[in-house]
N, C-alpha and C. Protein backbone atom coordinates (compact mmCIF):
# COMPACT_ATOMS: atom_id res chain seq x y z
N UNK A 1 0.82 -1.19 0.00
CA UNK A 1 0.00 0.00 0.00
C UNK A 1 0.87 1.26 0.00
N UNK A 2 1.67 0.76 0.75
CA UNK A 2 2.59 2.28 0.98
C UNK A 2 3.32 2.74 -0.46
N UNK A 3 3.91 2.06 -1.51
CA UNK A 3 4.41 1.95 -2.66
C UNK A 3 3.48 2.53 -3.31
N UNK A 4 2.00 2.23 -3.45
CA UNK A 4 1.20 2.31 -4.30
C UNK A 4 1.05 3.56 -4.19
N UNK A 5 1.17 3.95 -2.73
CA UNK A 5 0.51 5.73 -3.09
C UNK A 5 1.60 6.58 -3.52
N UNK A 6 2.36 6.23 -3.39
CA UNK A 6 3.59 7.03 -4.38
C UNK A 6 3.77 6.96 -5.47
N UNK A 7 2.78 5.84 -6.03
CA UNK A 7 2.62 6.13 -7.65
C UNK A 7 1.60 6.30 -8.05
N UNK A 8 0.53 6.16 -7.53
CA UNK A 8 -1.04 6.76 -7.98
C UNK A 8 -1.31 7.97 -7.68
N UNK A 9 -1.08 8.35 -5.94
CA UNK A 9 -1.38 9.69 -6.23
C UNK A 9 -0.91 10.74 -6.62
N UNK A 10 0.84 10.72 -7.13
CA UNK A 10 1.20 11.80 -7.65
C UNK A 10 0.74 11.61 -9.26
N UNK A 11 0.27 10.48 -10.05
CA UNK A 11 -0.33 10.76 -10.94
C UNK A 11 -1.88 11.52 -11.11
N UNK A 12 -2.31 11.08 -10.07
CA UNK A 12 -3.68 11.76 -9.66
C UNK A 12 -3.85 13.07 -9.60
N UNK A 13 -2.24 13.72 -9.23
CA UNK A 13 -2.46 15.17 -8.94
C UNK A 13 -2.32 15.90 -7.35
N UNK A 14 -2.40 14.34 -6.54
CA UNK A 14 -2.48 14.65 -5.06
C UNK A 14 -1.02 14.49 -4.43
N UNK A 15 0.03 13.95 -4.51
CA UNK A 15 0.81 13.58 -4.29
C UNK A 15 1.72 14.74 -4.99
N UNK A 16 2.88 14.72 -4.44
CA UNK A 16 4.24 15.00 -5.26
C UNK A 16 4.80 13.95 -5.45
N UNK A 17 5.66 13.78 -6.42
CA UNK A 17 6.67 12.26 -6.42
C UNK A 17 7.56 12.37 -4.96
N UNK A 18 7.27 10.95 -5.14
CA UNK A 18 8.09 10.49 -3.71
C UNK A 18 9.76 11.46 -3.85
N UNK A 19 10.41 11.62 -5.10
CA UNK A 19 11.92 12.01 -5.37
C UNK A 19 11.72 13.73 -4.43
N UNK A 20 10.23 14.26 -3.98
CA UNK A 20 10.16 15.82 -4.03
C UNK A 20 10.21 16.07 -2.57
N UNK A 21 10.31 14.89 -1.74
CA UNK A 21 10.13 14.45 -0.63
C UNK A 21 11.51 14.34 0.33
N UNK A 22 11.07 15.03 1.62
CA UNK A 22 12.57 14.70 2.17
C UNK A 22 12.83 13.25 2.85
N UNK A 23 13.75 12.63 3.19
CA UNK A 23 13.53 11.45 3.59
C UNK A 23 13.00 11.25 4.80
N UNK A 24 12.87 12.36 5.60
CA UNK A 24 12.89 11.96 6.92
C UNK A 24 11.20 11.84 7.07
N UNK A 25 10.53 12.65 5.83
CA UNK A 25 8.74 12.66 5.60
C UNK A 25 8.56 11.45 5.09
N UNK A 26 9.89 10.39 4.26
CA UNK A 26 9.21 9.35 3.38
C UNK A 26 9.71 8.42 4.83
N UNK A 27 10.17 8.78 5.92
CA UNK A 27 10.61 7.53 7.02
C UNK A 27 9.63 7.51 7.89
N UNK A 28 8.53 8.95 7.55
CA UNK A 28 8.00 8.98 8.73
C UNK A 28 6.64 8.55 8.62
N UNK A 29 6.37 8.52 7.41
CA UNK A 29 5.21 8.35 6.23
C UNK A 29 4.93 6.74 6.33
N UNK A 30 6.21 5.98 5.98
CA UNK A 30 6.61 4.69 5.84
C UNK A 30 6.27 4.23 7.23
N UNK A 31 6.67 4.34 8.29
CA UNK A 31 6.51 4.32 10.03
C UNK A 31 4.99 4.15 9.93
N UNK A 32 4.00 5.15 9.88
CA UNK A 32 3.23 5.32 9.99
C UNK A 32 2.11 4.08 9.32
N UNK A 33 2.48 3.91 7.85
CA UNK A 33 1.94 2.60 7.28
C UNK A 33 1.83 1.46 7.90
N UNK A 34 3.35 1.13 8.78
CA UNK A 34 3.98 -0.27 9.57
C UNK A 34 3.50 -0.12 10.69
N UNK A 35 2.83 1.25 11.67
CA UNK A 35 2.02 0.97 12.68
C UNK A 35 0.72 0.43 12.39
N UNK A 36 -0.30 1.66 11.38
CA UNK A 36 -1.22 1.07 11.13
C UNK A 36 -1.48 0.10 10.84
N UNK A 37 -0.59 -1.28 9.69
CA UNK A 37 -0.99 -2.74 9.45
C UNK A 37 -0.86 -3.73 10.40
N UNK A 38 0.23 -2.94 11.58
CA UNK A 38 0.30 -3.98 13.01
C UNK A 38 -0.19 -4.08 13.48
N UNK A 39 -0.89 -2.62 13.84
CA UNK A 39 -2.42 -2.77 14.40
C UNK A 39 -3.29 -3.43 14.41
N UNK A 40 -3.65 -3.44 12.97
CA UNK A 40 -5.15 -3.80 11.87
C UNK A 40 -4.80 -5.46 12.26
N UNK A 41 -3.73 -5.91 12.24
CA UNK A 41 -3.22 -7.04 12.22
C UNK A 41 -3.38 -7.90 13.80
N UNK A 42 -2.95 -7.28 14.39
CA UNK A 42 -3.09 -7.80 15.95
C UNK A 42 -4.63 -7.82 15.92
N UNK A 43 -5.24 -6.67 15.93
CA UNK A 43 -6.97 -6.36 16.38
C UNK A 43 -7.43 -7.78 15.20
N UNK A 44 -7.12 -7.89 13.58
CA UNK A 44 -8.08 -9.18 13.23
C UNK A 44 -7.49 -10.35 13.93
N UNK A 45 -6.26 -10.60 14.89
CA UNK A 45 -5.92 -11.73 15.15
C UNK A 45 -6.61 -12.01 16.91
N UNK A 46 -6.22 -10.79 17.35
CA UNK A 46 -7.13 -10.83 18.69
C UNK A 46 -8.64 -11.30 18.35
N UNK A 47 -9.57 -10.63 17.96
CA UNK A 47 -10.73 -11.03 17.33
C UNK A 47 -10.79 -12.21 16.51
N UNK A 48 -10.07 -12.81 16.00
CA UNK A 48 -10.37 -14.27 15.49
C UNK A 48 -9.76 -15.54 16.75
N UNK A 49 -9.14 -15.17 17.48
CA UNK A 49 -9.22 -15.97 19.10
C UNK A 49 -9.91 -15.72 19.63
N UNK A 50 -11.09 -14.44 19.61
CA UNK A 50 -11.73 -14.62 20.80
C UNK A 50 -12.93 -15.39 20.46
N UNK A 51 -13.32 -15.37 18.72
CA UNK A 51 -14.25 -15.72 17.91
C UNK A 51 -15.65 -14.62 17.61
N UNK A 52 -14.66 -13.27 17.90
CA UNK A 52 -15.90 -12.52 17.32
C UNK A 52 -15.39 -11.91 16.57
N UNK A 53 -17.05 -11.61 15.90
CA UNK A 53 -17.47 -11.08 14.37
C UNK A 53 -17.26 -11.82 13.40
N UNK A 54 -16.76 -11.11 12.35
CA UNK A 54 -16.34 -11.72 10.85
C UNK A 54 -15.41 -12.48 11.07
N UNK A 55 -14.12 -12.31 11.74
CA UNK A 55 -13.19 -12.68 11.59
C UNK A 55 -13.39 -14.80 12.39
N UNK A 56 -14.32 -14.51 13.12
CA UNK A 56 -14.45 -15.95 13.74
C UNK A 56 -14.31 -16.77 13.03
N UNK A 57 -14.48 -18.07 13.21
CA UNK A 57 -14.79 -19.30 12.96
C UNK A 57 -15.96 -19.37 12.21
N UNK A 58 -15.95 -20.13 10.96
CA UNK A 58 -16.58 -20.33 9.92
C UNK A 58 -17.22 -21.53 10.24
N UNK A 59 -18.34 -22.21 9.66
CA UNK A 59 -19.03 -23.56 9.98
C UNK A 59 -18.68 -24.25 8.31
C-alpha cells in the first residue's frame, strides 16, 4: 500500500513524487503505514481468538 501511493497519487495530482520528498517525511510516512498494518493485524488476530465477528470461525 505504501508503494502504491507514491505512484497513484502523484499521478492523480495529489501527491508529489516520492523524489520531491525529504527522507525523513518518506521515514515517517513509511513508520506510519507499519504501525497502522500492526495494528489492523493484531486487532483481526485478537478477534479471530476470541471468535468474534467476521473474523471468527466459519461452519
Amino acid at each position: 500500500m505504501f508503494a502504491s501511493d507514491y505512484v497513484t497519487l502523484p499521478i492523480a495530482g495529489l501527491y508529489k513524487p516520492i523524489w520531491q520528498y525529504d527522507p525523513k517525511i518518506v521515514a515517517w510516512d513509511f513508520g506510519a503505514h507499519v504501525a497502522y498494518g500492526t495494528g489492523t493485524a493484531m486487532t483481526f488476530w485478537l478477534l479471530s481468538r476470541l471468535g468474534i465477528g467476521a473474523v471468527g470461525q466459519r461452519p
